[in-house]
Protein backbone atom coordinates (compact mmCIF):
# COMPACT_ATOMS: atom_id res chain seq x y z
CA UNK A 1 8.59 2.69 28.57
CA UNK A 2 11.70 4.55 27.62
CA UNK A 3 12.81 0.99 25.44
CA UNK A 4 9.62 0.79 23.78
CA UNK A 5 10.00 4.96 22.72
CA UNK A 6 13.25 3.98 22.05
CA UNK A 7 12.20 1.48 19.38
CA UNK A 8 9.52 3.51 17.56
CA UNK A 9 12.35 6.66 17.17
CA UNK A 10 14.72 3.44 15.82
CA UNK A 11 11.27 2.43 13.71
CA UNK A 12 10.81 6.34 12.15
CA UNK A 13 14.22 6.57 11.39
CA UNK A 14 14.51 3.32 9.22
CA UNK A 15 11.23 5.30 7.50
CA UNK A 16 13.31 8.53 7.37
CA UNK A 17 16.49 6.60 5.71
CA UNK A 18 14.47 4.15 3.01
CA UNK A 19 12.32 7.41 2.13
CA UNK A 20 15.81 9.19 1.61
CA UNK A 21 17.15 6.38 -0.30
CA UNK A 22 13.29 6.58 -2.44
CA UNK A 23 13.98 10.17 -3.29
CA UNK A 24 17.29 9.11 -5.40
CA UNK A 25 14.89 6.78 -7.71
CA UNK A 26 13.21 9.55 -8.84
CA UNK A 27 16.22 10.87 -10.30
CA UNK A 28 16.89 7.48 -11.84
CA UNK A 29 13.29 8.31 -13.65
CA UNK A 30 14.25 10.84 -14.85
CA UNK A 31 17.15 10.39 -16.27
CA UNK A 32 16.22 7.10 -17.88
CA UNK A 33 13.32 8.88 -19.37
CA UNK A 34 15.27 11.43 -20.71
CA UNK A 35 18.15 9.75 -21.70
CA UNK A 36 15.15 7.43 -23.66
CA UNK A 37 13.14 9.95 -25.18
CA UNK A 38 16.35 11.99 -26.66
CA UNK A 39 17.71 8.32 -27.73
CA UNK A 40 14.88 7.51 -29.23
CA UNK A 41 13.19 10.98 -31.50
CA UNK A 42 16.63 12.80 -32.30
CA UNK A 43 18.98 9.78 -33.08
CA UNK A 44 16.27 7.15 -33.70
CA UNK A 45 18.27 5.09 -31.19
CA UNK A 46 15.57 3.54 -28.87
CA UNK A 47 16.77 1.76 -25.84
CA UNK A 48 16.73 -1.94 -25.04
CA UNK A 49 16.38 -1.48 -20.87
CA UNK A 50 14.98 1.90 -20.79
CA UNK A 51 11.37 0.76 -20.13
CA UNK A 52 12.66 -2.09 -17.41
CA UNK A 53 14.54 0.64 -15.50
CA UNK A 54 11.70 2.75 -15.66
CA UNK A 55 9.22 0.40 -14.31
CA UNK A 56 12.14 -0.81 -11.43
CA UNK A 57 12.94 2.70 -10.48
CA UNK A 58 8.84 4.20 -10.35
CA UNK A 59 8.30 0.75 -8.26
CA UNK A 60 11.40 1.00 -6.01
CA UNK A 61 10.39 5.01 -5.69
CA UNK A 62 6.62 3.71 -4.47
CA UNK A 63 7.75 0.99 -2.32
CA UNK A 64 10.35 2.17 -0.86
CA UNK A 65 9.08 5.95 0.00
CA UNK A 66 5.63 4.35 1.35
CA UNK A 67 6.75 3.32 5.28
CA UNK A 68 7.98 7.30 5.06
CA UNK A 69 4.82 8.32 3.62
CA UNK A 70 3.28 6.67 6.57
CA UNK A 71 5.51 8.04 9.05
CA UNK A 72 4.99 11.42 7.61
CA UNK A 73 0.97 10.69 7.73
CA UNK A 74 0.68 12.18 4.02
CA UNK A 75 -1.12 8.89 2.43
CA UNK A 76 -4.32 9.34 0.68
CA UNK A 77 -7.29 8.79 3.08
CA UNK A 78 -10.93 9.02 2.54
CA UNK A 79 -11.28 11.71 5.35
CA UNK A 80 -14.42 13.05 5.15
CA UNK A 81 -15.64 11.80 8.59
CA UNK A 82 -12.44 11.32 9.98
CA UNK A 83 -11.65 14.70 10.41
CA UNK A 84 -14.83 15.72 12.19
CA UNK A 85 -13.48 13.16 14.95
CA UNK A 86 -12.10 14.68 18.08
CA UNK A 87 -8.26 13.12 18.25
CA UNK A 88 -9.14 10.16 20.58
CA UNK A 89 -11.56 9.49 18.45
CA UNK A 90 -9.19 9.94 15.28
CA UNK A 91 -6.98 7.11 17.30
CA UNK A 92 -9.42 4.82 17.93
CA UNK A 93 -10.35 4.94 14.01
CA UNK A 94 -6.66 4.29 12.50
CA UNK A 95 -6.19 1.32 15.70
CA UNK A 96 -9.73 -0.61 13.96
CA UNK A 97 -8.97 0.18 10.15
CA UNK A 98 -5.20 -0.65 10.98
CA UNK A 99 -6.30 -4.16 12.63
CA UNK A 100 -8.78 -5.27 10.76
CA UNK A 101 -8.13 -3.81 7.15
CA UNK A 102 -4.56 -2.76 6.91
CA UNK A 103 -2.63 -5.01 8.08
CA UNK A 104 -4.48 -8.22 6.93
CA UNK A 105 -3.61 -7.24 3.47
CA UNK A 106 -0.38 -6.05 4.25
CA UNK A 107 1.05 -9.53 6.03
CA UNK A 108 -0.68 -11.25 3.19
CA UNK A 109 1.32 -8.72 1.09
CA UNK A 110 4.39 -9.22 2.80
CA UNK A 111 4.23 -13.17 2.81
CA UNK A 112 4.06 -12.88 -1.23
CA UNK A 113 6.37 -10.52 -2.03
CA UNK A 114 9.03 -12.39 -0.05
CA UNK A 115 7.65 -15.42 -1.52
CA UNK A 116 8.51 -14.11 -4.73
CA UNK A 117 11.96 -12.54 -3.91
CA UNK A 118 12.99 -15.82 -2.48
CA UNK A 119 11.82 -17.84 -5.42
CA UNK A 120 13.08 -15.30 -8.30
CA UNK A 121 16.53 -16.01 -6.58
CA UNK A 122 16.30 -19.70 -6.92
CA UNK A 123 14.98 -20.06 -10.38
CA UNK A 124 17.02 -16.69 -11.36
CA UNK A 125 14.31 -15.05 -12.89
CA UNK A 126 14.52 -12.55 -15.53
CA UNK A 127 11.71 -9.53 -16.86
CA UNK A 128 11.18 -10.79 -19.89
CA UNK A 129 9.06 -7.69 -21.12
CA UNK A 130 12.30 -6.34 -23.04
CA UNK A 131 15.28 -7.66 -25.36
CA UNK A 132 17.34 -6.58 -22.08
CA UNK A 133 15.97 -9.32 -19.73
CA UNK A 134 17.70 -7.82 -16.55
CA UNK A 135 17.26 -10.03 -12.77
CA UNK A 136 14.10 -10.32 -11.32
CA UNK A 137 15.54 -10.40 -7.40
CA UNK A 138 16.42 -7.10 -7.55
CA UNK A 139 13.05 -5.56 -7.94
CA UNK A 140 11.59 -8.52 -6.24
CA UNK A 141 13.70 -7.61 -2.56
CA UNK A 142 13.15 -3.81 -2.60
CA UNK A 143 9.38 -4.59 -3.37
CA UNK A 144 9.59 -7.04 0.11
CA UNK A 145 11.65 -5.09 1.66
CA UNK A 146 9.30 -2.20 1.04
CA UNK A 147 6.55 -3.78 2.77
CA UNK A 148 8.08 -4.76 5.50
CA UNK A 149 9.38 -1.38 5.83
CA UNK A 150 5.89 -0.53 5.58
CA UNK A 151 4.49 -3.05 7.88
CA UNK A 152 7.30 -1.98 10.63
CA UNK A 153 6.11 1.73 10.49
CA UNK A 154 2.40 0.53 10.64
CA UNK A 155 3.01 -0.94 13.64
CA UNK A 156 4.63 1.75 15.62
CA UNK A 157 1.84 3.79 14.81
CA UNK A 158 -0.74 1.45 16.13
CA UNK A 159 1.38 1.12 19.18
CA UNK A 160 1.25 5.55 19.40
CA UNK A 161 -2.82 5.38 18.22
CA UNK A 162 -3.54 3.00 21.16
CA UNK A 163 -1.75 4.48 23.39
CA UNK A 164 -3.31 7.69 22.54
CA UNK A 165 -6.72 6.36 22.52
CA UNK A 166 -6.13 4.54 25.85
CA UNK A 167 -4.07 7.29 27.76
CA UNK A 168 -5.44 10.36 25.74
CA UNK A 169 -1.51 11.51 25.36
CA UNK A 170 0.92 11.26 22.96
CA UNK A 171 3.80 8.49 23.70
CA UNK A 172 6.51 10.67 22.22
């Protein structure tokens, strides 16, 4: 038992680090929006990879800060039943919806997105929706890599929710 605790405080803090590493994109937002806007109304200078960074950075944010979002239980949920359930009952909820809705879409999620990192390597694929045209891989890997992050932190808390729901106390 102490292995398997072991694993899920190894699993949060992969969560904790990739939604530290998240946080930094947001200042990447920001300063490429800035740095764009000012370019672009007081110099009438616009930017050829503004929008390309912009759209990397707000996807690397979301992808990367969502396994931490999970960890931190601070995803949007539809709880309107959910939290009239006693806690068991709370744990038996996420261990169905986690089985039978989450993580279908998420492995077929995670089988693309690798998919597509692996193949934007090969064929070195570029964005093409600027004069810029920066690597596709890039963006393509921290997408995967986000759901997998995602997909890891899912599954240690199915392995707490069950255990909760079985035992009726926490594993941690």
């Amino acid at each position: 038992m102490s292995s398997l605790k072991k694993l899920l405080k190894f699993i949060d803090s992969v969560s904790e680090t990739s939604g530290w590493v998240a946080k930094w994109f947001a200042l990447v937002l920001v300063f490429a929006g800035t740095y764009e806007a000012v370019a672009r109304h007081f110099f009438d200078a616009p930017t050829e990879w503004a929008y390309d960074v912009l759209c990397m950075a707000g996807g690397a944010l979301y992808m990367l800060g969502a396994s931490y979002d999970y960890l931190k239980d601070s995803h949007t949920r539809v709880d309107m039943f959910y939290n009239m359930l006693p806690p068991r009952g709370r744990a038996f909820m996420n261990v169905i919806c986690s089985l039978f809705l989450f993580f279908p879409l998420m492995l077929v999620m995670l089988k693309l997105s690798f998919t597509w990192a692996v193949r934007a390597v090969k064929i070195k694929e570029v964005f093409f929706n600027s004069f810029w045209y920066p690597p596709a891989w890039p963006y393509r890997s921290i997408f995967a890599a986000g759901v997998f992050l995602l997909v890891l932190q899912a599954g240690a808390n199915l392995v707490r929710d069950f255990y909760f729901m079985v035992r009726g106390e926490t594993l941690d």
